[in-house]
PDB file of N, CA and C in Angstrom:
ATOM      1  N   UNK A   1      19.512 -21.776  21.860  1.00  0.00           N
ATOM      2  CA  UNK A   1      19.324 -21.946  20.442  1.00  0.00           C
ATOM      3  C   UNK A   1      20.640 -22.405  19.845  1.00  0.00           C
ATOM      4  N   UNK A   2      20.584 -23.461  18.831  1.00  0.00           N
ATOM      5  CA  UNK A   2      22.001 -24.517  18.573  1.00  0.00           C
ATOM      6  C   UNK A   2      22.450 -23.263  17.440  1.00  0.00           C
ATOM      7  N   UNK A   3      23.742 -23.202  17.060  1.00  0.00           N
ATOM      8  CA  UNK A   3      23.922 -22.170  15.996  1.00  0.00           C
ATOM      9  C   UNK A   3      24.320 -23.305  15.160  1.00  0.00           C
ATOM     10  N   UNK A   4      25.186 -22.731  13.819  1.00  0.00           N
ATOM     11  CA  UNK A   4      25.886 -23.833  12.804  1.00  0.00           C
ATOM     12  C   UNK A   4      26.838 -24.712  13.389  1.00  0.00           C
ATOM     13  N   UNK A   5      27.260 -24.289  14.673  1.00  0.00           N
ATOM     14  CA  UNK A   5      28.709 -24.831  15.358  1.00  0.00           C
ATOM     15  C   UNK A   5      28.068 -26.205  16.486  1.00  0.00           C
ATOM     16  N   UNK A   6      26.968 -26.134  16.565  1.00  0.00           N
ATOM     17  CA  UNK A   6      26.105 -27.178  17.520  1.00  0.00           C
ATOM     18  C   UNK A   6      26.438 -26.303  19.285  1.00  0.00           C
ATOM     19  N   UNK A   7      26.745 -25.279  19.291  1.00  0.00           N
ATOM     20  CA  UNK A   7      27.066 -24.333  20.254  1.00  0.00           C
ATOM     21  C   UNK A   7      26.173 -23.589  20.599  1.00  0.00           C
ATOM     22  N   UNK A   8      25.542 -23.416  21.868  1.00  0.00           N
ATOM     23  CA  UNK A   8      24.293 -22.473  22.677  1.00  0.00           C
ATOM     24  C   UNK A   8      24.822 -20.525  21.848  1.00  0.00           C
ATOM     25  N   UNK A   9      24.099 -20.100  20.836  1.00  0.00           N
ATOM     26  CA  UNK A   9      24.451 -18.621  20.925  1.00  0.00           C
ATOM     27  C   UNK A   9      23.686 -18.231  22.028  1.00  0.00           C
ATOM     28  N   UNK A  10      24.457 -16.682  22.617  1.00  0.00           N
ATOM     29  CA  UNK A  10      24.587 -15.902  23.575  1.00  0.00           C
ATOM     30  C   UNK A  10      24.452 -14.752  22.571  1.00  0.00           C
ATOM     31  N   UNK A  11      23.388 -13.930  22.900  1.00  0.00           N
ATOM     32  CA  UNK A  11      23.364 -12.480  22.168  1.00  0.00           C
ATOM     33  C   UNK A  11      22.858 -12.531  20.987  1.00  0.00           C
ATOM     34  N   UNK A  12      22.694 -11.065  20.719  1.00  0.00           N
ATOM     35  CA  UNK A  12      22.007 -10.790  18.998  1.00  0.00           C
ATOM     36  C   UNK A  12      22.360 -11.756  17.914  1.00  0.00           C
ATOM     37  N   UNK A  13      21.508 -12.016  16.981  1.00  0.00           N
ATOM     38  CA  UNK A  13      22.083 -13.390  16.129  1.00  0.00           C
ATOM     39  C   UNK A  13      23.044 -11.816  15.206  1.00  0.00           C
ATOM     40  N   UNK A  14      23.903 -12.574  13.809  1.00  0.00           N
ATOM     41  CA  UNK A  14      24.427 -12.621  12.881  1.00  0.00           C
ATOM     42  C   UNK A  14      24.237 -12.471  11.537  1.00  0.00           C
ATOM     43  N   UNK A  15      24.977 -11.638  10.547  1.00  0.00           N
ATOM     44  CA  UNK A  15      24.607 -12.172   9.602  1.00  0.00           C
ATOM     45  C   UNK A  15      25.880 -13.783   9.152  1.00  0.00           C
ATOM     46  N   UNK A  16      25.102 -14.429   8.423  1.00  0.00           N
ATOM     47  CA  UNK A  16      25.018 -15.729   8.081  1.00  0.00           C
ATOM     48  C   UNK A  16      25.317 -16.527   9.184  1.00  0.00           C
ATOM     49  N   UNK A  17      24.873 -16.119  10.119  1.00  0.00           N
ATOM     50  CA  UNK A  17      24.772 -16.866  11.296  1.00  0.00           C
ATOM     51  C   UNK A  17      23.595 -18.260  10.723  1.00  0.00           C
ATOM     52  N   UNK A  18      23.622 -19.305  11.139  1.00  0.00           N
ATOM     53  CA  UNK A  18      22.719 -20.409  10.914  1.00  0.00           C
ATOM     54  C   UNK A  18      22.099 -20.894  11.893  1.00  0.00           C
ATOM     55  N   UNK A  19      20.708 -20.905  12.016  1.00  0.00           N
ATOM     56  CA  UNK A  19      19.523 -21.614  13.018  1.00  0.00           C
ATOM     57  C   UNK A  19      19.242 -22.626  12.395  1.00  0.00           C
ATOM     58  N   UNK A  20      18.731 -23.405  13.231  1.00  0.00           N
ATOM     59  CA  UNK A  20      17.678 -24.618  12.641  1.00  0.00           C
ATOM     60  C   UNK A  20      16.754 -24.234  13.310  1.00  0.00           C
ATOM     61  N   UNK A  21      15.642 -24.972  12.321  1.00  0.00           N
ATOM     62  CA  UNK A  21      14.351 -24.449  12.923  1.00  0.00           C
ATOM     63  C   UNK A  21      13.364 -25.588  12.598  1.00  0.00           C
ATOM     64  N   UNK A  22      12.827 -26.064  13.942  1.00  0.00           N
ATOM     65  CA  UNK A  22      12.058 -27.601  13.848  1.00  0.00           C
ATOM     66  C   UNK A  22      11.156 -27.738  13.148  1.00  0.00           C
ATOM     67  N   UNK A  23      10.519 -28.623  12.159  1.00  0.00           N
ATOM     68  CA  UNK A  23       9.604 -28.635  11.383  1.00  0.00           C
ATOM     69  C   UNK A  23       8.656 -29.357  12.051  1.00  0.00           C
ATOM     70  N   UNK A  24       7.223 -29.125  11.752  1.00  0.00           N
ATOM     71  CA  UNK A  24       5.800 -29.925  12.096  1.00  0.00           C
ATOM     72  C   UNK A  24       5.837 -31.158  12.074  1.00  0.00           C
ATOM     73  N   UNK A  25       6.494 -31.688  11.200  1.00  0.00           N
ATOM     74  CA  UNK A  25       6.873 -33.492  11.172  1.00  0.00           C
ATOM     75  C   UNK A  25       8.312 -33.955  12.461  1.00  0.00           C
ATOM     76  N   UNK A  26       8.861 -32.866  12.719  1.00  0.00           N
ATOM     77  CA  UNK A  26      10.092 -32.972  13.554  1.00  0.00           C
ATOM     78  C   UNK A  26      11.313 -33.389  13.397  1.00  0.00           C
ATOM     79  N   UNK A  27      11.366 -33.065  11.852  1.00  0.00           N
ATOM     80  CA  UNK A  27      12.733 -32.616  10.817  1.00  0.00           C
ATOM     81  C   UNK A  27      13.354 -31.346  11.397  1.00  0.00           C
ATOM     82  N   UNK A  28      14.778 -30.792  10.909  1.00  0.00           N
ATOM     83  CA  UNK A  28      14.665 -30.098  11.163  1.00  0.00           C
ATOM     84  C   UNK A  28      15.125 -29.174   9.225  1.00  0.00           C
ATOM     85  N   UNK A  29      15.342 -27.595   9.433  1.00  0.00           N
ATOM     86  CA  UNK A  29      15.322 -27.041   8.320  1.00  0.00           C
ATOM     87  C   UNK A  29      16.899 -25.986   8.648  1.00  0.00           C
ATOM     88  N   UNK A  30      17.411 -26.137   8.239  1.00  0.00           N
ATOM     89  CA  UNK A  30      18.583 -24.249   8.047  1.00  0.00           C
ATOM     90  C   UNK A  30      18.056 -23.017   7.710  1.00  0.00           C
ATOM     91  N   UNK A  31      18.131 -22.340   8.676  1.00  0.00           N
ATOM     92  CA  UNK A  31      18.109 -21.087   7.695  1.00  0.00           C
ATOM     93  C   UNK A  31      18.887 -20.034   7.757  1.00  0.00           C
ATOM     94  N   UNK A  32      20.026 -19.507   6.929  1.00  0.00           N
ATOM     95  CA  UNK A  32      20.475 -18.419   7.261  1.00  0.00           C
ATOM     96  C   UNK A  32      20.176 -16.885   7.482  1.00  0.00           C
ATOM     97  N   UNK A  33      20.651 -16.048   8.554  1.00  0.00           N
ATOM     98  CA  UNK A  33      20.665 -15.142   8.533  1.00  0.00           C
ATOM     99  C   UNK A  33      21.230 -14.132   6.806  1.00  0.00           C
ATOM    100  N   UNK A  34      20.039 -13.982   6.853  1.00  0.00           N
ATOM    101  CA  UNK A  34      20.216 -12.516   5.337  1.00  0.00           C
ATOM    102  C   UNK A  34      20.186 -11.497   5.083  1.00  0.00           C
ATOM    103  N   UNK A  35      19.717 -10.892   6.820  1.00  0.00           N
ATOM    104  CA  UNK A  35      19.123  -9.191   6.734  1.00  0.00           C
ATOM    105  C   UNK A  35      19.150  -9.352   7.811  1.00  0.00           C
ATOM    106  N   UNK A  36      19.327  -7.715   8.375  1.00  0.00           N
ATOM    107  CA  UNK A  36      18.759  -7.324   9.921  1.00  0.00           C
ATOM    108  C   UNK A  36      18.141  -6.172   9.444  1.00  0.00           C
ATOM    109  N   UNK A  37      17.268  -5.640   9.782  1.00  0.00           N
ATOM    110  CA  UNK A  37      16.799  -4.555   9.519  1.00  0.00           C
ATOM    111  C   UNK A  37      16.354  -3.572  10.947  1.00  0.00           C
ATOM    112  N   UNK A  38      16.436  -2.894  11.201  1.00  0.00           N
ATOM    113  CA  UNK A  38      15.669  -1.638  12.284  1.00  0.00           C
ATOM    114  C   UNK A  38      14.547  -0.892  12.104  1.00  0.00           C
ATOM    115  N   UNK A  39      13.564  -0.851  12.754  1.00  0.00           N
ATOM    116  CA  UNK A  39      12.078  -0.373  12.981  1.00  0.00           C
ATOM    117  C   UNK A  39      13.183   0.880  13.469  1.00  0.00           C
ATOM    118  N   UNK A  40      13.147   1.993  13.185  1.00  0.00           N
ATOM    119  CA  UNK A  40      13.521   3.491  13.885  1.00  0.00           C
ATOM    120  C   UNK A  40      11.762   3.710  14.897  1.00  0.00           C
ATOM    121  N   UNK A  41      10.883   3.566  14.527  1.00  0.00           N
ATOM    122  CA  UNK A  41       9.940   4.077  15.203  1.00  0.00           C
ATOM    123  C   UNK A  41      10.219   3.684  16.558  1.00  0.00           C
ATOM    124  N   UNK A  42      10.180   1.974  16.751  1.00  0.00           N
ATOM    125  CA  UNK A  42      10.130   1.709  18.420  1.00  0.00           C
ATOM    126  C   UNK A  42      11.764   0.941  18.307  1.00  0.00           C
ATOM    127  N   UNK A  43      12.669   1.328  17.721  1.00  0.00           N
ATOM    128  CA  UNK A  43      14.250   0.962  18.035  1.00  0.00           C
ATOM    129  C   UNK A  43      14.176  -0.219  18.001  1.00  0.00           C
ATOM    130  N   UNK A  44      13.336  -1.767  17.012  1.00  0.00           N
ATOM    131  CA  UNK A  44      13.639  -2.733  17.811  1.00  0.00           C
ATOM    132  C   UNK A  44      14.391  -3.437  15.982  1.00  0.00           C
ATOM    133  N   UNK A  45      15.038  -4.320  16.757  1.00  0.00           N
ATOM    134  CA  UNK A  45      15.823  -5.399  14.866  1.00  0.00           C
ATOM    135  C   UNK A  45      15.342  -6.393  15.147  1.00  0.00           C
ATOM    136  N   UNK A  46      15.380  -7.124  13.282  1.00  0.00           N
ATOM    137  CA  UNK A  46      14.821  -8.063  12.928  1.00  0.00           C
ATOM    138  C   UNK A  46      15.848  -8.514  12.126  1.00  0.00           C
ATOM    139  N   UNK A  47      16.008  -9.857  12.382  1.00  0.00           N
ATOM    140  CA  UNK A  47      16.449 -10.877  11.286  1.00  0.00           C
ATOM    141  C   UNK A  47      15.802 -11.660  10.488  1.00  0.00           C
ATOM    142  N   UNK A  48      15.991 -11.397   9.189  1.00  0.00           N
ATOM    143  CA  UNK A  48      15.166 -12.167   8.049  1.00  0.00           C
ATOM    144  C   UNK A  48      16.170 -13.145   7.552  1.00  0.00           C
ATOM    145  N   UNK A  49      15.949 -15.090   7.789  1.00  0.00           N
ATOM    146  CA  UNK A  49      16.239 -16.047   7.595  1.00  0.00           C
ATOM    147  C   UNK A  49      16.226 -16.296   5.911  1.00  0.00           C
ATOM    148  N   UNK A  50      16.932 -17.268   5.710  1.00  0.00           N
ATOM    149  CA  UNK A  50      16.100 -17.808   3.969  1.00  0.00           C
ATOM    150  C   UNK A  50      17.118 -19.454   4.398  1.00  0.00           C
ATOM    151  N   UNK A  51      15.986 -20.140   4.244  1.00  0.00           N
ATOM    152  CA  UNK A  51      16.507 -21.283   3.227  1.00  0.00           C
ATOM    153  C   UNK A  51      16.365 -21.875   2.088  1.00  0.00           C
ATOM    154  N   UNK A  52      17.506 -22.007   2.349  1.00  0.00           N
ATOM    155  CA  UNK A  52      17.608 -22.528   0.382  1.00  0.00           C
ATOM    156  C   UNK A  52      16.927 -23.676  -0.054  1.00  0.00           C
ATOM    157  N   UNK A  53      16.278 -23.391  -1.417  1.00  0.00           N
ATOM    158  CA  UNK A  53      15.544 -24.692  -1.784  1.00  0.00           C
ATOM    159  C   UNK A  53      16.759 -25.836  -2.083  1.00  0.00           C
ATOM    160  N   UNK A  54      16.069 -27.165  -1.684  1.00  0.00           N
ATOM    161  CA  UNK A  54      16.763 -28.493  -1.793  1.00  0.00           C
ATOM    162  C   UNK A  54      16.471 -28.685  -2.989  1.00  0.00           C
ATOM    163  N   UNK A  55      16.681 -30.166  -3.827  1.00  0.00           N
ATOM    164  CA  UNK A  55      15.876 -30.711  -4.820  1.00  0.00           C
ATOM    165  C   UNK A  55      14.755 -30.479  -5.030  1.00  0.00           C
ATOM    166  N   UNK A  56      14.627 -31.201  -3.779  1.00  0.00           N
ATOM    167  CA  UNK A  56      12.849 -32.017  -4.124  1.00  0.00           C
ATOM    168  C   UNK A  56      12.364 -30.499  -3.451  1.00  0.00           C
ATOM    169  N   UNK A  57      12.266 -29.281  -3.385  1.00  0.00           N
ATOM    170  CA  UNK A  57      11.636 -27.906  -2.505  1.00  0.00           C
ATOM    171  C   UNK A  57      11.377 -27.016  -3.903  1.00  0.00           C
ATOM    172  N   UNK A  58      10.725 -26.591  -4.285  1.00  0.00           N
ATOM    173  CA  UNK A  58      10.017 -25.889  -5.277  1.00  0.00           C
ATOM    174  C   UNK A  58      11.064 -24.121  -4.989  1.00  0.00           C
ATOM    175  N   UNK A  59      10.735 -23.506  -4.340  1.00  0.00           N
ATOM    176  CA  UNK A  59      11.321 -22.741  -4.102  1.00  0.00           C
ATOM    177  C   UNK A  59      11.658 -22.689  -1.986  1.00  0.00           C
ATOM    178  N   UNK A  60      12.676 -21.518  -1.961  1.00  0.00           N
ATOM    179  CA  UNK A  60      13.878 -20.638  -1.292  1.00  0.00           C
ATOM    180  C   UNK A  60      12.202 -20.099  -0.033  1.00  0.00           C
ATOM    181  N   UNK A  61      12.766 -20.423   1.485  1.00  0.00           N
ATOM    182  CA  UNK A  61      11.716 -20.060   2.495  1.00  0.00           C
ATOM    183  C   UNK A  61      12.457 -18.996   3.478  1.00  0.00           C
ATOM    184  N   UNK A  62      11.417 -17.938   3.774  1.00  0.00           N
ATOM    185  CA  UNK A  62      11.885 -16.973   4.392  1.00  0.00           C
ATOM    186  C   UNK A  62      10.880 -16.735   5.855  1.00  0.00           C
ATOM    187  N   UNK A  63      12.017 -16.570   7.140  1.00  0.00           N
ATOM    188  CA  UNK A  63      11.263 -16.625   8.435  1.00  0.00           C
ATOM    189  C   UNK A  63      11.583 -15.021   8.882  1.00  0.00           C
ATOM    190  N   UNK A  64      11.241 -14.638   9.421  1.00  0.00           N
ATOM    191  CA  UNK A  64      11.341 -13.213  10.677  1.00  0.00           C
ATOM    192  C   UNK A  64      12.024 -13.497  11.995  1.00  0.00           C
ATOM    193  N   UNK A  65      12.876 -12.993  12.488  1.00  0.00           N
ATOM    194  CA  UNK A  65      12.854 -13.539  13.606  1.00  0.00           C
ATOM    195  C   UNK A  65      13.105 -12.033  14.870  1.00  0.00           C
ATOM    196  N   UNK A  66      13.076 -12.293  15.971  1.00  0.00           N
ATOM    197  CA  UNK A  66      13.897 -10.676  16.661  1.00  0.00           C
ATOM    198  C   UNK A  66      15.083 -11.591  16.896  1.00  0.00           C
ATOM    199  N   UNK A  67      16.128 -10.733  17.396  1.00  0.00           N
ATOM    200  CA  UNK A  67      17.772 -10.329  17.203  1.00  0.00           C
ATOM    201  C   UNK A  67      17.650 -11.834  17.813  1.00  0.00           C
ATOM    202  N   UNK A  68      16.779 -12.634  19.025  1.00  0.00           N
ATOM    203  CA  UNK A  68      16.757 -13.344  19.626  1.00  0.00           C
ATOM    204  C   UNK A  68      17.150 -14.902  19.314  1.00  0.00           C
ATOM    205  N   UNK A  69      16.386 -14.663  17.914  1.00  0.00           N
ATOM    206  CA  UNK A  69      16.301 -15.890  17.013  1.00  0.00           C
ATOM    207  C   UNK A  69      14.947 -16.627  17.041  1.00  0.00           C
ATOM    208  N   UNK A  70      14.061 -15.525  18.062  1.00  0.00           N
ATOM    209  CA  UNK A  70      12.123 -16.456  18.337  1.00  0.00           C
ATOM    210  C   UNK A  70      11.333 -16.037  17.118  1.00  0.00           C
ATOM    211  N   UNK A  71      10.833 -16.679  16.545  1.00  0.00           N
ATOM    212  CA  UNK A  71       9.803 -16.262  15.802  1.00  0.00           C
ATOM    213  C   UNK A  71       8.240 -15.448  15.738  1.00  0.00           C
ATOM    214  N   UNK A  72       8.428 -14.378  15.149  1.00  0.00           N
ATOM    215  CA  UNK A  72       7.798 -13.161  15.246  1.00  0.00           C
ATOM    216  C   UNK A  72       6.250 -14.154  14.997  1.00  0.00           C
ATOM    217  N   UNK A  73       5.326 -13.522  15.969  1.00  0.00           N
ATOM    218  CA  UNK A  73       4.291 -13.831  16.211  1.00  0.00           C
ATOM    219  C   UNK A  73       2.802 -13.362  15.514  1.00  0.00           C
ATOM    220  N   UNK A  74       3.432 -11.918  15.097  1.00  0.00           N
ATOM    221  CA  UNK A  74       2.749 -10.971  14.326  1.00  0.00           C
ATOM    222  C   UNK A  74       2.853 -11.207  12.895  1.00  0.00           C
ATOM    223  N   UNK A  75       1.928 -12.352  11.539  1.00  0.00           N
ATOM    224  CA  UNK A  75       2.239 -12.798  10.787  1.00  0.00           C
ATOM    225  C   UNK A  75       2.138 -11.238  10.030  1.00  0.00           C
ATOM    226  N   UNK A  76       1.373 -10.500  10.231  1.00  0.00           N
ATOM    227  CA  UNK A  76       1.487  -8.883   9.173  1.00  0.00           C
ATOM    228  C   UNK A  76       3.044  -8.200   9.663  1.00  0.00           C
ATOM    229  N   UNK A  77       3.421  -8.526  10.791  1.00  0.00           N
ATOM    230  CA  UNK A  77       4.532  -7.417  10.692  1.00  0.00           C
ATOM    231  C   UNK A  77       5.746  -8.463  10.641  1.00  0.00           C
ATOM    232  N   UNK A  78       5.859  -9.625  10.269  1.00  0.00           N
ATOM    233  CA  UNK A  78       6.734 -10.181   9.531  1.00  0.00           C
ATOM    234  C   UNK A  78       6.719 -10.353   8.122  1.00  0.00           C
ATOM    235  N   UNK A  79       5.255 -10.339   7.469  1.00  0.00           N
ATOM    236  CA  UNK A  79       4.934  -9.714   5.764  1.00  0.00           C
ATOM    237  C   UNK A  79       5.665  -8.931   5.945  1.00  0.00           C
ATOM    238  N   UNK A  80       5.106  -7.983   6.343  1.00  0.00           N
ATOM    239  CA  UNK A  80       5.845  -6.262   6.063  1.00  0.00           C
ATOM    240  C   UNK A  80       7.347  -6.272   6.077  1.00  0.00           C
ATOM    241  N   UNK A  81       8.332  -6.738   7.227  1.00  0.00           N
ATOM    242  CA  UNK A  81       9.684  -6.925   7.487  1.00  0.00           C
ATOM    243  C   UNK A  81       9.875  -7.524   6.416  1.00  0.00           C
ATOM    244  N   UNK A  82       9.406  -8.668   5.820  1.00  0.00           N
ATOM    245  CA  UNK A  82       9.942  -9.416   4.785  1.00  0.00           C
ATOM    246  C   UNK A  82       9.875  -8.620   3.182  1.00  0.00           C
ATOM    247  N   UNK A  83       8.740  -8.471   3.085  1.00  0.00           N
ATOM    248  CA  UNK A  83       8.669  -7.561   2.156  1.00  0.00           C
ATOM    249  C   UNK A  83       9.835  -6.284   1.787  1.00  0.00           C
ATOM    250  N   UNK A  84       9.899  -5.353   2.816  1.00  0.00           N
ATOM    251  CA  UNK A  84      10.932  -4.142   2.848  1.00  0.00           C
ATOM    252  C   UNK A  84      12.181  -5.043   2.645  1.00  0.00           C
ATOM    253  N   UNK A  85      12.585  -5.848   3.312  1.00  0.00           N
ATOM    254  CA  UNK A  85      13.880  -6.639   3.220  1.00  0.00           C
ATOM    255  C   UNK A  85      13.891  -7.041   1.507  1.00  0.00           C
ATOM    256  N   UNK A  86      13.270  -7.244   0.739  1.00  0.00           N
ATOM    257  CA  UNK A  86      13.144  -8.024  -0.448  1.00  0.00           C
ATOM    258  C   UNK A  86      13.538  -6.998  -1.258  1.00  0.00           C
ATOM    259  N   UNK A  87      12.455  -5.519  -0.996  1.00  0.00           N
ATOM    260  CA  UNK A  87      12.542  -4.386  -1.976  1.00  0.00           C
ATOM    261  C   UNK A  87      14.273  -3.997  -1.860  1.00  0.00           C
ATOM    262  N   UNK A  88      14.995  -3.951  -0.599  1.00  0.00           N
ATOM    263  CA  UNK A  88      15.976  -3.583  -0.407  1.00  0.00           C
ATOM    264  C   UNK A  88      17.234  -4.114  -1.225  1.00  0.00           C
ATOM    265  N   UNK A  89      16.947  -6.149  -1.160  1.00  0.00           N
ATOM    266  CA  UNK A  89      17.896  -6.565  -1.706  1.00  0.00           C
ATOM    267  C   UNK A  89      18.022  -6.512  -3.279  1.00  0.00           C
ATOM    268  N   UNK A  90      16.782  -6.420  -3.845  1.00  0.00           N
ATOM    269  CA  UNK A  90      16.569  -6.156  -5.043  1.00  0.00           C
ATOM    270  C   UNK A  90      17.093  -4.984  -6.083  1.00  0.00           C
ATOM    271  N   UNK A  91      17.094  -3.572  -4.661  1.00  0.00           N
ATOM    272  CA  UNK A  91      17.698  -2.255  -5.127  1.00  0.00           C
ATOM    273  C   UNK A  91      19.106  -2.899  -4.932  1.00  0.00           C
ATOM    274  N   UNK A  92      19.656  -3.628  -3.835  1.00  0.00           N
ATOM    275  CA  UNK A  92      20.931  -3.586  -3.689  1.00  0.00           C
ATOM    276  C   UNK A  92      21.416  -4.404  -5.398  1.00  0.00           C
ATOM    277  N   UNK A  93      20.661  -5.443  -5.137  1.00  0.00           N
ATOM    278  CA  UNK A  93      21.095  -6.293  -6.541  1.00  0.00           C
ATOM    279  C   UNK A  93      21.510  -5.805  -7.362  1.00  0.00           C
ATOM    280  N   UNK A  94      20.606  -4.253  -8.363  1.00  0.00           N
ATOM    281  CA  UNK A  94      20.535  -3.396  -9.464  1.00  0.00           C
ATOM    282  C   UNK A  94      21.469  -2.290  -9.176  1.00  0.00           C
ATOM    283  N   UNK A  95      21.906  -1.966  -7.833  1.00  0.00           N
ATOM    284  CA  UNK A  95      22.792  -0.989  -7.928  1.00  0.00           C
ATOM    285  C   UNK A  95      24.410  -1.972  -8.519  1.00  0.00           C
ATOM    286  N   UNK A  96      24.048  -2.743  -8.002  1.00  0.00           N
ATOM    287  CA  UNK A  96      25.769  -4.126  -7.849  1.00  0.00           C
ATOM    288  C   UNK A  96      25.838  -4.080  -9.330  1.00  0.00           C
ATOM    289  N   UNK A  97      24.836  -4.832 -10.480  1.00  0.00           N
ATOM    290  CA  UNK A  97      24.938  -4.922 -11.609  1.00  0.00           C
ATOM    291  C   UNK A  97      24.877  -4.015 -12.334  1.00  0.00           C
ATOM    292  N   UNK A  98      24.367  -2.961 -11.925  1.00  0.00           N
ATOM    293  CA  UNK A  98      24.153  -1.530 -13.213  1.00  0.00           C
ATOM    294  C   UNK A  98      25.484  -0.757 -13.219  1.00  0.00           C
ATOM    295  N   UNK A  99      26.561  -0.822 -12.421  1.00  0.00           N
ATOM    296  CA  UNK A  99      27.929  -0.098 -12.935  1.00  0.00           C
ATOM    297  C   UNK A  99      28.486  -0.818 -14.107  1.00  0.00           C
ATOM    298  N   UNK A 100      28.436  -2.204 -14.423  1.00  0.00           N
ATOM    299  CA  UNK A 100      29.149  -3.005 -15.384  1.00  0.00           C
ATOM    300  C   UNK A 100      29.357  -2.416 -16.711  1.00  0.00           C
TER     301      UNK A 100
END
């Protein structure tokens, strides 16, 4: 898997680590690492991607991935990962701005 550096990563991805990720037309897209999160039930992590909207892109796209960088296969338990990841950054957001 190419990282931002055009270099094979070895091991758990990163945060803001950067994938590309091939599109259906055979473009390709960025997406950075934004979250890892941990399932405690069965010990396993997830990285939640985002890319940023371009111009012409309406809104900001978010992928699942394991530590691996493959894309989670299970479209409900990448909802769910994505979801918890969202509620999280959102609390983080309001804790950052509410001391001011």
């Amino acid at each position: 898997m190419p990282s931002n550096n055009g270099e094979t990563k070895s091991g758990p991805l990163e945060l803001s680590e950067v994938l590309y990720i091939e599109t259906k037309d055979g473009g390709e897209l960025p997406f950075e690492v934004v979250g890892i999160l941990e399932d405690p039930d069965d010990e396993t992590s997830y990285a939640v991607l985002m890319h940023e909207a371009q111009d012409d892109e309406v809104e900001s796209e978010f992928i699942v991935t394991d530590l691996e960088g493959n894309l989670l296969e299970d479209e409900a338990l990448a909802q769910e990962i994505l979801d918890e990841f969202l509620v999280f950054a959102e609390e983080a957001g309001e804790e950052d701005g509410g001391g001011q």
